[in-house]
C-alpha atoms as a PDB file:
ATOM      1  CA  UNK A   1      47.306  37.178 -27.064  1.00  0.00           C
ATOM      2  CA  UNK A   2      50.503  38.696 -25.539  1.00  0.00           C
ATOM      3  CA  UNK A   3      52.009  36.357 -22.711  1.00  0.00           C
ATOM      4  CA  UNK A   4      52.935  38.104 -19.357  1.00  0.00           C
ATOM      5  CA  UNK A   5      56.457  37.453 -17.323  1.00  0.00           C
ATOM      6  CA  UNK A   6      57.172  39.717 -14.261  1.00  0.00           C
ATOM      7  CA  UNK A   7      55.421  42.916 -14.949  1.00  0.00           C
ATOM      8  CA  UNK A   8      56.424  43.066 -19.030  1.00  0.00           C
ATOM      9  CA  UNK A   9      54.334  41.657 -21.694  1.00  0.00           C
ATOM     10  CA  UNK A  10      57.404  39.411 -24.165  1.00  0.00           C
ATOM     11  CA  UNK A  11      56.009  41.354 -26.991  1.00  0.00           C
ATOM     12  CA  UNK A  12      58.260  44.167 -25.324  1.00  0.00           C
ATOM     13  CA  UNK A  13      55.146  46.407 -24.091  1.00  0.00           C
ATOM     14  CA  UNK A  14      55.339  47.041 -20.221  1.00  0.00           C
ATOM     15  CA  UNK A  15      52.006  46.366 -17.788  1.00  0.00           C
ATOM     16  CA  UNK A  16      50.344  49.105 -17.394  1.00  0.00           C
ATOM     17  CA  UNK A  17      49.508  50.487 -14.080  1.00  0.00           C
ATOM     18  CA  UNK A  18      48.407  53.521 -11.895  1.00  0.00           C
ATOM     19  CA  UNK A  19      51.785  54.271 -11.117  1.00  0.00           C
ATOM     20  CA  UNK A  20      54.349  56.857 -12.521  1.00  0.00           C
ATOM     21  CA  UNK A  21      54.887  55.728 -15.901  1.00  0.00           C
ATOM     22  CA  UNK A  22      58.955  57.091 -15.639  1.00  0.00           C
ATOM     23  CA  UNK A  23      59.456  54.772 -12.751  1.00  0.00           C
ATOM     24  CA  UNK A  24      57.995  51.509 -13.675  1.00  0.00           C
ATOM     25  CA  UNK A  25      59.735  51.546 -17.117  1.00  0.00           C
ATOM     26  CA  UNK A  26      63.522  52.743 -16.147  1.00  0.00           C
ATOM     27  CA  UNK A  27      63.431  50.644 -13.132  1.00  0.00           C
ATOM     28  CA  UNK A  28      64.456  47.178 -13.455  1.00  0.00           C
ATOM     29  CA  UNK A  29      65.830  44.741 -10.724  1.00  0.00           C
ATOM     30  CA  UNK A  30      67.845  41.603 -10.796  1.00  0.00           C
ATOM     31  CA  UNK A  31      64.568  39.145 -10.824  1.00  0.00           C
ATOM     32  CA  UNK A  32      63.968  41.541 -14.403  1.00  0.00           C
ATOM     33  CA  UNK A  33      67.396  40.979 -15.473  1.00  0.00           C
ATOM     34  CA  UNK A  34      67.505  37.218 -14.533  1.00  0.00           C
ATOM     35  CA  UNK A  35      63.579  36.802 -16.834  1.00  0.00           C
ATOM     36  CA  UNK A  36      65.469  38.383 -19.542  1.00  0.00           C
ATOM     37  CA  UNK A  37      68.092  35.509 -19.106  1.00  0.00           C
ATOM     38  CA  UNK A  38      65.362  32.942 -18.807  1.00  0.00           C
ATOM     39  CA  UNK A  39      63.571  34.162 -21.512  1.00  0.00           C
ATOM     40  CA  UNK A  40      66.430  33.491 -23.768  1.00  0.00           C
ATOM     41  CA  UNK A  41      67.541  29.779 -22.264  1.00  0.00           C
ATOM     42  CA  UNK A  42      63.814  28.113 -23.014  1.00  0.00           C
ATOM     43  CA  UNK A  43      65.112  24.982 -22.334  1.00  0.00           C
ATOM     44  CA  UNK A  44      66.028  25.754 -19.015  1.00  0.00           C
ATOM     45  CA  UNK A  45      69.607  24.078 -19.448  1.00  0.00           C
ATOM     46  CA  UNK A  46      71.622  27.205 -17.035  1.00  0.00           C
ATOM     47  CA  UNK A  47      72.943  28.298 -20.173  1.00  0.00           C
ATOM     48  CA  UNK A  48      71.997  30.728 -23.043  1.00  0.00           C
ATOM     49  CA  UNK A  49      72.887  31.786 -26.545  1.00  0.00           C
ATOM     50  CA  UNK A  50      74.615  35.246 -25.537  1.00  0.00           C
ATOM     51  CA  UNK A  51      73.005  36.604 -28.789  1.00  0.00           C
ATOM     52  CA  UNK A  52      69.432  35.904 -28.119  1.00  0.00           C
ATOM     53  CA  UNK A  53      69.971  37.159 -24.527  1.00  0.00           C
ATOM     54  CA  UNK A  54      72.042  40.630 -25.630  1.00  0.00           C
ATOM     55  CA  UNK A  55      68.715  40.863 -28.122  1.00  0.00           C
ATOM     56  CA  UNK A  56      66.263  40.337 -25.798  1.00  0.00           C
ATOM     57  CA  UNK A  57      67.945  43.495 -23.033  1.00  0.00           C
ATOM     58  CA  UNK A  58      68.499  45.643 -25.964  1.00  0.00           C
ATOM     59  CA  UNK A  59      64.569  45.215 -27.171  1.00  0.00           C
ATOM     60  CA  UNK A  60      63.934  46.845 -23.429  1.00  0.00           C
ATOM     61  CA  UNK A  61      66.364  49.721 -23.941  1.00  0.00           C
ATOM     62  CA  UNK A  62      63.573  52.386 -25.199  1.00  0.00           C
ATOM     63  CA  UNK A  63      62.198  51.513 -21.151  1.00  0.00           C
ATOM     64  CA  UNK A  64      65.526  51.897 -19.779  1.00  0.00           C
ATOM     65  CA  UNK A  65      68.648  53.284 -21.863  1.00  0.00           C
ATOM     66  CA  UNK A  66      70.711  52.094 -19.296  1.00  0.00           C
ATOM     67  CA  UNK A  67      70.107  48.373 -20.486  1.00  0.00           C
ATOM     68  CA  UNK A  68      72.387  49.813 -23.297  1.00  0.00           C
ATOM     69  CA  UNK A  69      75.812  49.631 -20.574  1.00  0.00           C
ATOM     70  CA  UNK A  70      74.576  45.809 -19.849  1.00  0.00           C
ATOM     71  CA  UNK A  71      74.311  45.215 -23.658  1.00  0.00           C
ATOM     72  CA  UNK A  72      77.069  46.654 -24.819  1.00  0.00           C
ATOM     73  CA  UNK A  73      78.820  45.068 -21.841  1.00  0.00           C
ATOM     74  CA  UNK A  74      77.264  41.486 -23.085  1.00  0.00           C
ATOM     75  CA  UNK A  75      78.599  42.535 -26.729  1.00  0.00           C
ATOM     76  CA  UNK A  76      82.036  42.597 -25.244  1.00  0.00           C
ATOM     77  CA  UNK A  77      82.278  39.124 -24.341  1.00  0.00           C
ATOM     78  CA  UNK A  78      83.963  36.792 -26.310  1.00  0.00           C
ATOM     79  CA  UNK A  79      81.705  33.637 -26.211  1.00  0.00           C
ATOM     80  CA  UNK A  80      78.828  32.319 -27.295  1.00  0.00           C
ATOM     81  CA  UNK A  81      76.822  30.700 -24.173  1.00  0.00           C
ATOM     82  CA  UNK A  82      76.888  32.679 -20.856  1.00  0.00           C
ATOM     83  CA  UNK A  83      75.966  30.390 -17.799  1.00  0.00           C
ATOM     84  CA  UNK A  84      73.323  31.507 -15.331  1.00  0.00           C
ATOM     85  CA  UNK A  85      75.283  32.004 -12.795  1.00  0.00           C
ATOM     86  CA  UNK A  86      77.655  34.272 -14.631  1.00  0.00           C
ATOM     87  CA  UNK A  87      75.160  36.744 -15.738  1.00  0.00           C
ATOM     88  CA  UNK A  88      73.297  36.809 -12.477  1.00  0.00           C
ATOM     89  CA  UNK A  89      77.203  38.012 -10.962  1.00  0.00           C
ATOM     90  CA  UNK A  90      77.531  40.578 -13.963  1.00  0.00           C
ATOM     91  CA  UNK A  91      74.086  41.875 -13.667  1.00  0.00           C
ATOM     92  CA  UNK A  92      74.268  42.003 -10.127  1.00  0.00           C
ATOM     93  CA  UNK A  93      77.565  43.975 -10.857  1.00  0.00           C
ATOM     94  CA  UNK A  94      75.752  46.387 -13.351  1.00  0.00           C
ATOM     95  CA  UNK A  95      72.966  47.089 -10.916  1.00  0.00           C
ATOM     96  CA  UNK A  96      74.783  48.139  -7.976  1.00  0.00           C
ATOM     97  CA  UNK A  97      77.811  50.179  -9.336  1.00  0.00           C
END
């Protein structure tokens, strides 16, 4: 059984629904952004392997090839654990450029 977490099954296949198929998979907000962050800090500690995080946006970047900018932005970054906080400011950055 595939588990559900806002609107995208975590086996990487989006919900389907009755609307335009183009805009519910290249549209993706910060609460999308911010479950991809969750997703990859299970322990809910505000902190996450920047890795397992990069890996988890880049399995969504056949929905959205955008998500490649905010992974090859995450790439860039020379550490290993990215707080919360700092990846809600850079995806908030990446959304609204």
């Amino acid at each position: 059984m595939r588990k559900f977490e806002r609107g995208f099954f975590l086996d990487g296949a989006s919900e389907e629904t009755d609307e335009d198929e183009d805009s519910s998979r290249s549209t993706f907000g910060i609460e999308d952004l911010m479950s991809f962050y969750d997703s990859a800090d299970a322990d809910q500690t505000g902190f996450a392997l920047l890795s397992d995080l990069r890996l988890k946006i880049e399995s969504f970047i056949q929905y959205n090839p955008n998500l490649a900018e905010l992974a090859a932005t995450l790439r860039g970054i020379d550490a290993m654990i990215l707080d919360r906080d700092d990846f809600e400011e850079l995806a908030n950055g990446w959304l609204y450029v």
